[in-house]
Protein backbone atom coordinates (compact mmCIF):
# COMPACT_ATOMS: atom_id res chain seq x y z
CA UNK A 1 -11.49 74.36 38.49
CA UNK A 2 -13.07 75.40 41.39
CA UNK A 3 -12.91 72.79 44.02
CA UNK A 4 -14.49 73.14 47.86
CA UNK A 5 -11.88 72.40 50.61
CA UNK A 6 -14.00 73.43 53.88
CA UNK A 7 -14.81 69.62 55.46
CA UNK A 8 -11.20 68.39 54.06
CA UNK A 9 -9.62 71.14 55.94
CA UNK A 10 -11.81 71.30 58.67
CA UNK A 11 -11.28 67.65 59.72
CA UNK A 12 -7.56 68.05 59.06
CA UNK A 13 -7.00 71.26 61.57
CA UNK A 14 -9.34 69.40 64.17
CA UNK A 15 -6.24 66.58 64.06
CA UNK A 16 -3.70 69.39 64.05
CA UNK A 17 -5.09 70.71 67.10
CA UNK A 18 -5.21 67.41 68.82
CA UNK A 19 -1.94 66.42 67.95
CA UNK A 20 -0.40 69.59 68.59
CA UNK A 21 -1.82 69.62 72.33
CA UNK A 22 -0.13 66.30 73.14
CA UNK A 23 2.73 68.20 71.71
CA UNK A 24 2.25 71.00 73.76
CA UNK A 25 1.26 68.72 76.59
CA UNK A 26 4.41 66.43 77.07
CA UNK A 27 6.83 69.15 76.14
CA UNK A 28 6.28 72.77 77.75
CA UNK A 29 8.84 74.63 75.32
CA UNK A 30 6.62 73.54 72.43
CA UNK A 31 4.16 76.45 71.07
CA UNK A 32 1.28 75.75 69.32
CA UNK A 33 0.72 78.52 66.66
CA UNK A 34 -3.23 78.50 66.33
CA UNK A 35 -3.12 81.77 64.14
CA UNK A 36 -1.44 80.21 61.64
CA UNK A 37 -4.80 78.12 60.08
CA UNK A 38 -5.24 80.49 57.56
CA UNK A 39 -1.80 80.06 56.43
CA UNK A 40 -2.14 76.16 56.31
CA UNK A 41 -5.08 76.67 54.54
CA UNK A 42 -3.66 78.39 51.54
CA UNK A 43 -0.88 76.42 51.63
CA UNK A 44 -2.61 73.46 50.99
CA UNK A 45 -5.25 74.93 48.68
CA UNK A 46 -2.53 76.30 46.39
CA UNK A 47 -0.62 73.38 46.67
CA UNK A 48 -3.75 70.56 45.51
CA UNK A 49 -4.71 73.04 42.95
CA UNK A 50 -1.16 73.38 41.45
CA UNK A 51 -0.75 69.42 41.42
CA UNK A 52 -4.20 68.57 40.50
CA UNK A 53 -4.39 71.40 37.73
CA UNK A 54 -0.74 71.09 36.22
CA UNK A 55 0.08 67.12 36.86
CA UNK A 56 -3.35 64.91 36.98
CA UNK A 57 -5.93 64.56 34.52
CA UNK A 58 -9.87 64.63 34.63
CA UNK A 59 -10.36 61.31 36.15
CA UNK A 60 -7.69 61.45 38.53
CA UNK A 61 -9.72 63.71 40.95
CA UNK A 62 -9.95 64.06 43.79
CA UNK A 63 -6.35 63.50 44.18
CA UNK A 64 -5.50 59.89 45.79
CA UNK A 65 -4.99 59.32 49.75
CA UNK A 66 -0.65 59.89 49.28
CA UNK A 67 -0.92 63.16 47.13
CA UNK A 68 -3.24 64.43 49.69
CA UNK A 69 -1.15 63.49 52.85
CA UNK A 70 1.79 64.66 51.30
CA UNK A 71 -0.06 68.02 50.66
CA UNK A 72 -0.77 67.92 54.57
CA UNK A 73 2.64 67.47 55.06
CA UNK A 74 3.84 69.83 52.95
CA UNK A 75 1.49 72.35 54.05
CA UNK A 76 1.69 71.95 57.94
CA UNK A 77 5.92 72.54 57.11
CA UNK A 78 4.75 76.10 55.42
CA UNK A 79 2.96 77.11 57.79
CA UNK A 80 4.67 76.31 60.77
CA UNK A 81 2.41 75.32 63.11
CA UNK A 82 4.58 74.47 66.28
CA UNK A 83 7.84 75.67 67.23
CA UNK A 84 10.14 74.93 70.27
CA UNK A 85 13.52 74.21 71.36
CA UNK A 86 15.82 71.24 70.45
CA UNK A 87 16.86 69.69 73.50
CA UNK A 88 20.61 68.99 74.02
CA UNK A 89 21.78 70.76 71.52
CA UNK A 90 19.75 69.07 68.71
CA UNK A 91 17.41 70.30 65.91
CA UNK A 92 13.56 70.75 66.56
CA UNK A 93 11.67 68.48 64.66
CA UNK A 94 8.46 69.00 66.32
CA UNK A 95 7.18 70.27 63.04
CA UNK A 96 7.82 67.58 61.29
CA UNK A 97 6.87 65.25 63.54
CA UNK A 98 3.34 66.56 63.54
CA UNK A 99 3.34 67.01 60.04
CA UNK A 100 4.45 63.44 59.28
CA UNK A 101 1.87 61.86 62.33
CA UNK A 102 -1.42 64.39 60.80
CA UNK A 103 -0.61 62.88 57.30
CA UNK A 104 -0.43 59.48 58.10
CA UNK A 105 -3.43 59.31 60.56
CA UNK A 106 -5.21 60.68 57.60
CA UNK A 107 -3.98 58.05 55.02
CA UNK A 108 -4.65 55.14 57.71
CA UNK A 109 -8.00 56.44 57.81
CA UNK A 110 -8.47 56.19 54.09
CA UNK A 111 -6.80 52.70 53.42
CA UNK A 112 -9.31 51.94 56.20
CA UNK A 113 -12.42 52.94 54.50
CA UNK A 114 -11.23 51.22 51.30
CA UNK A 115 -10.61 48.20 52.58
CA UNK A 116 -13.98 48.15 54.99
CA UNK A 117 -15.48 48.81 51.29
CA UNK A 118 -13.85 45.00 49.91
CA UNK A 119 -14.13 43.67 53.13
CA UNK A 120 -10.80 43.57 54.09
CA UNK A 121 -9.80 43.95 58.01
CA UNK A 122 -8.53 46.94 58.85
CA UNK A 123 -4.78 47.70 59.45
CA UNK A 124 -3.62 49.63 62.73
CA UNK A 125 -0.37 50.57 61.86
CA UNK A 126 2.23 51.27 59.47
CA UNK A 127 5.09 48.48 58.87
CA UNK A 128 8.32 51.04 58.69
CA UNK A 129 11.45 49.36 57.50
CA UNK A 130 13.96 48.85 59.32
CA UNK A 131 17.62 50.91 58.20
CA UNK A 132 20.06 48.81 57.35
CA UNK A 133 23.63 50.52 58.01
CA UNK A 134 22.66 52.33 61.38
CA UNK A 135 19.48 52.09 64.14
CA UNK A 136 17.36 55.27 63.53
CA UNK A 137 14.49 53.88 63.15
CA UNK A 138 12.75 54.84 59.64
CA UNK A 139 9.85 56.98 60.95
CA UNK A 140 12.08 58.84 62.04
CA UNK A 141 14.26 58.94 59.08
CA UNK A 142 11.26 60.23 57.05
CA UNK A 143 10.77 63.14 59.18
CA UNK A 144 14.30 64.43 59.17
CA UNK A 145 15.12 63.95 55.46
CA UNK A 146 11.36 66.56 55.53
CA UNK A 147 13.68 68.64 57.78
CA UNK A 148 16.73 68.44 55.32
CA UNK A 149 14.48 68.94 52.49
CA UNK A 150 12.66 71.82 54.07
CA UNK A 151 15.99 73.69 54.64
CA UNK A 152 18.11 72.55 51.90
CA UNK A 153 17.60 74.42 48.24
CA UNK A 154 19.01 71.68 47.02
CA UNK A 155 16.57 68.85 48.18
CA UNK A 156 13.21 71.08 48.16
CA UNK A 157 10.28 69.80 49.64
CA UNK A 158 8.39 68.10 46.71
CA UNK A 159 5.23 67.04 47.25
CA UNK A 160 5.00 64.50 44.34
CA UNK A 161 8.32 62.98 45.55
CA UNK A 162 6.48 62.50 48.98
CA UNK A 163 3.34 61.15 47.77
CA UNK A 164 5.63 58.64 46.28
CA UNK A 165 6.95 57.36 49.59
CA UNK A 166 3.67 57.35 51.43
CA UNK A 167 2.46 54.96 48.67
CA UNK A 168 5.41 52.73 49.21
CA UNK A 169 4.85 52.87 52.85
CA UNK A 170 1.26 51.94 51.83
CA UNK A 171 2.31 49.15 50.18
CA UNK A 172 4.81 47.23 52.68
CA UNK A 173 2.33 47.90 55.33
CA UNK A 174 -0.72 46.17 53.06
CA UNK A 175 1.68 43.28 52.42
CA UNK A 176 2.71 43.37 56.00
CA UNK A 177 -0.60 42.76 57.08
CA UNK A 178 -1.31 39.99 54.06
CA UNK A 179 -3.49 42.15 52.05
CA UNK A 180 -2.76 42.17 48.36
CA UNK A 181 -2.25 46.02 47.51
CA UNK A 182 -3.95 45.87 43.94
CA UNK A 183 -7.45 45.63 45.77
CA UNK A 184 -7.01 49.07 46.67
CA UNK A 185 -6.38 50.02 42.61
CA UNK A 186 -8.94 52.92 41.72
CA UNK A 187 -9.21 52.09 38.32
């Protein structure tokens, strides 16, 4: 199926860029790799095509908001948009940091325009659980089990598996905020 990606993409590099020069901006050793757009591009036009050709059916196009982030995600990872040093001794995550913040900006956004739609308030925030045998904070749990996934054969980044804990995320957030998930149901 031939599907057309230019707006999509376009408004998703525009947030790359921005969030990339805060990046850049509070942390000097960061690089921002500019010439890699083409390479996010493919990445994440491959990677909706194989899920939405192979996995979903007719009616489940265009994809749904957490399929779609996690095919930001997934794709920003590839391509390796910023690099840098770890500080202290400690693994970069920069990558996966913008990866994670690009994907859920872009999700917020959606819920938002759903819920404008049933005249819901909007939410400004995500409601991240808090871990219950040590203090990392969950956000930033998420982004280094990417990292471990990323780098680990064994784990593998898997977009599907992603997707699935964006729309959990979703859904504590929603209740969070008193909104009753199912009036976001597509169907």
């Amino acid at each position: 199926m031939k599907r057309n990606y230019k707006l999509i993409l376009s408004k998703i590099w525009d947030a790359i860029e921005a969030g990339a020069a805060i990046m850049c901006q509070e942390n000097k050793k960061i690089v921002f790799h500019k010439e890699h757009r083409k390479d996010f591009e493919h990445s994440f036009t491959a990677e909706y095509d194989h899920i939405a050709d192979k996995y979903m059916k007719n009616q489940e196009e265009p994809l749904d908001r957490h399929k779609v982030a996690a095919i930001i995600i997934v794709s920003i990872i590839k391509s390796n948009i910023v690099t840098g040093e770890a500080e202290d001794g400690y693994i970069f995550f920069g990558n996966y940091m913008l990866a994670t913040d690009i994907a859920l900006l872009y999700m917020l956004k959606e819920i938002n325009k759903r819920l404008i739609l049933k005249q819901k308030n909007e939410i400004s925030s995500y409601f991240f659980p808090s871990a219950m045998s040590c203090q990392t904070d969950y956000y930033m749990i998420f982004y280094r089990n990417l990292y471990f996934a990323d780098k680990d054969d064994a784990w593998r980044l898997n977009t599907l598996d992603i997707a699935e804990r964006l729309f959990l995320l979703e859904y504590m957030s929603l209740e969070k905020n008193s909104i009753d998930p199912s009036i976001l149901n597509e169907y």
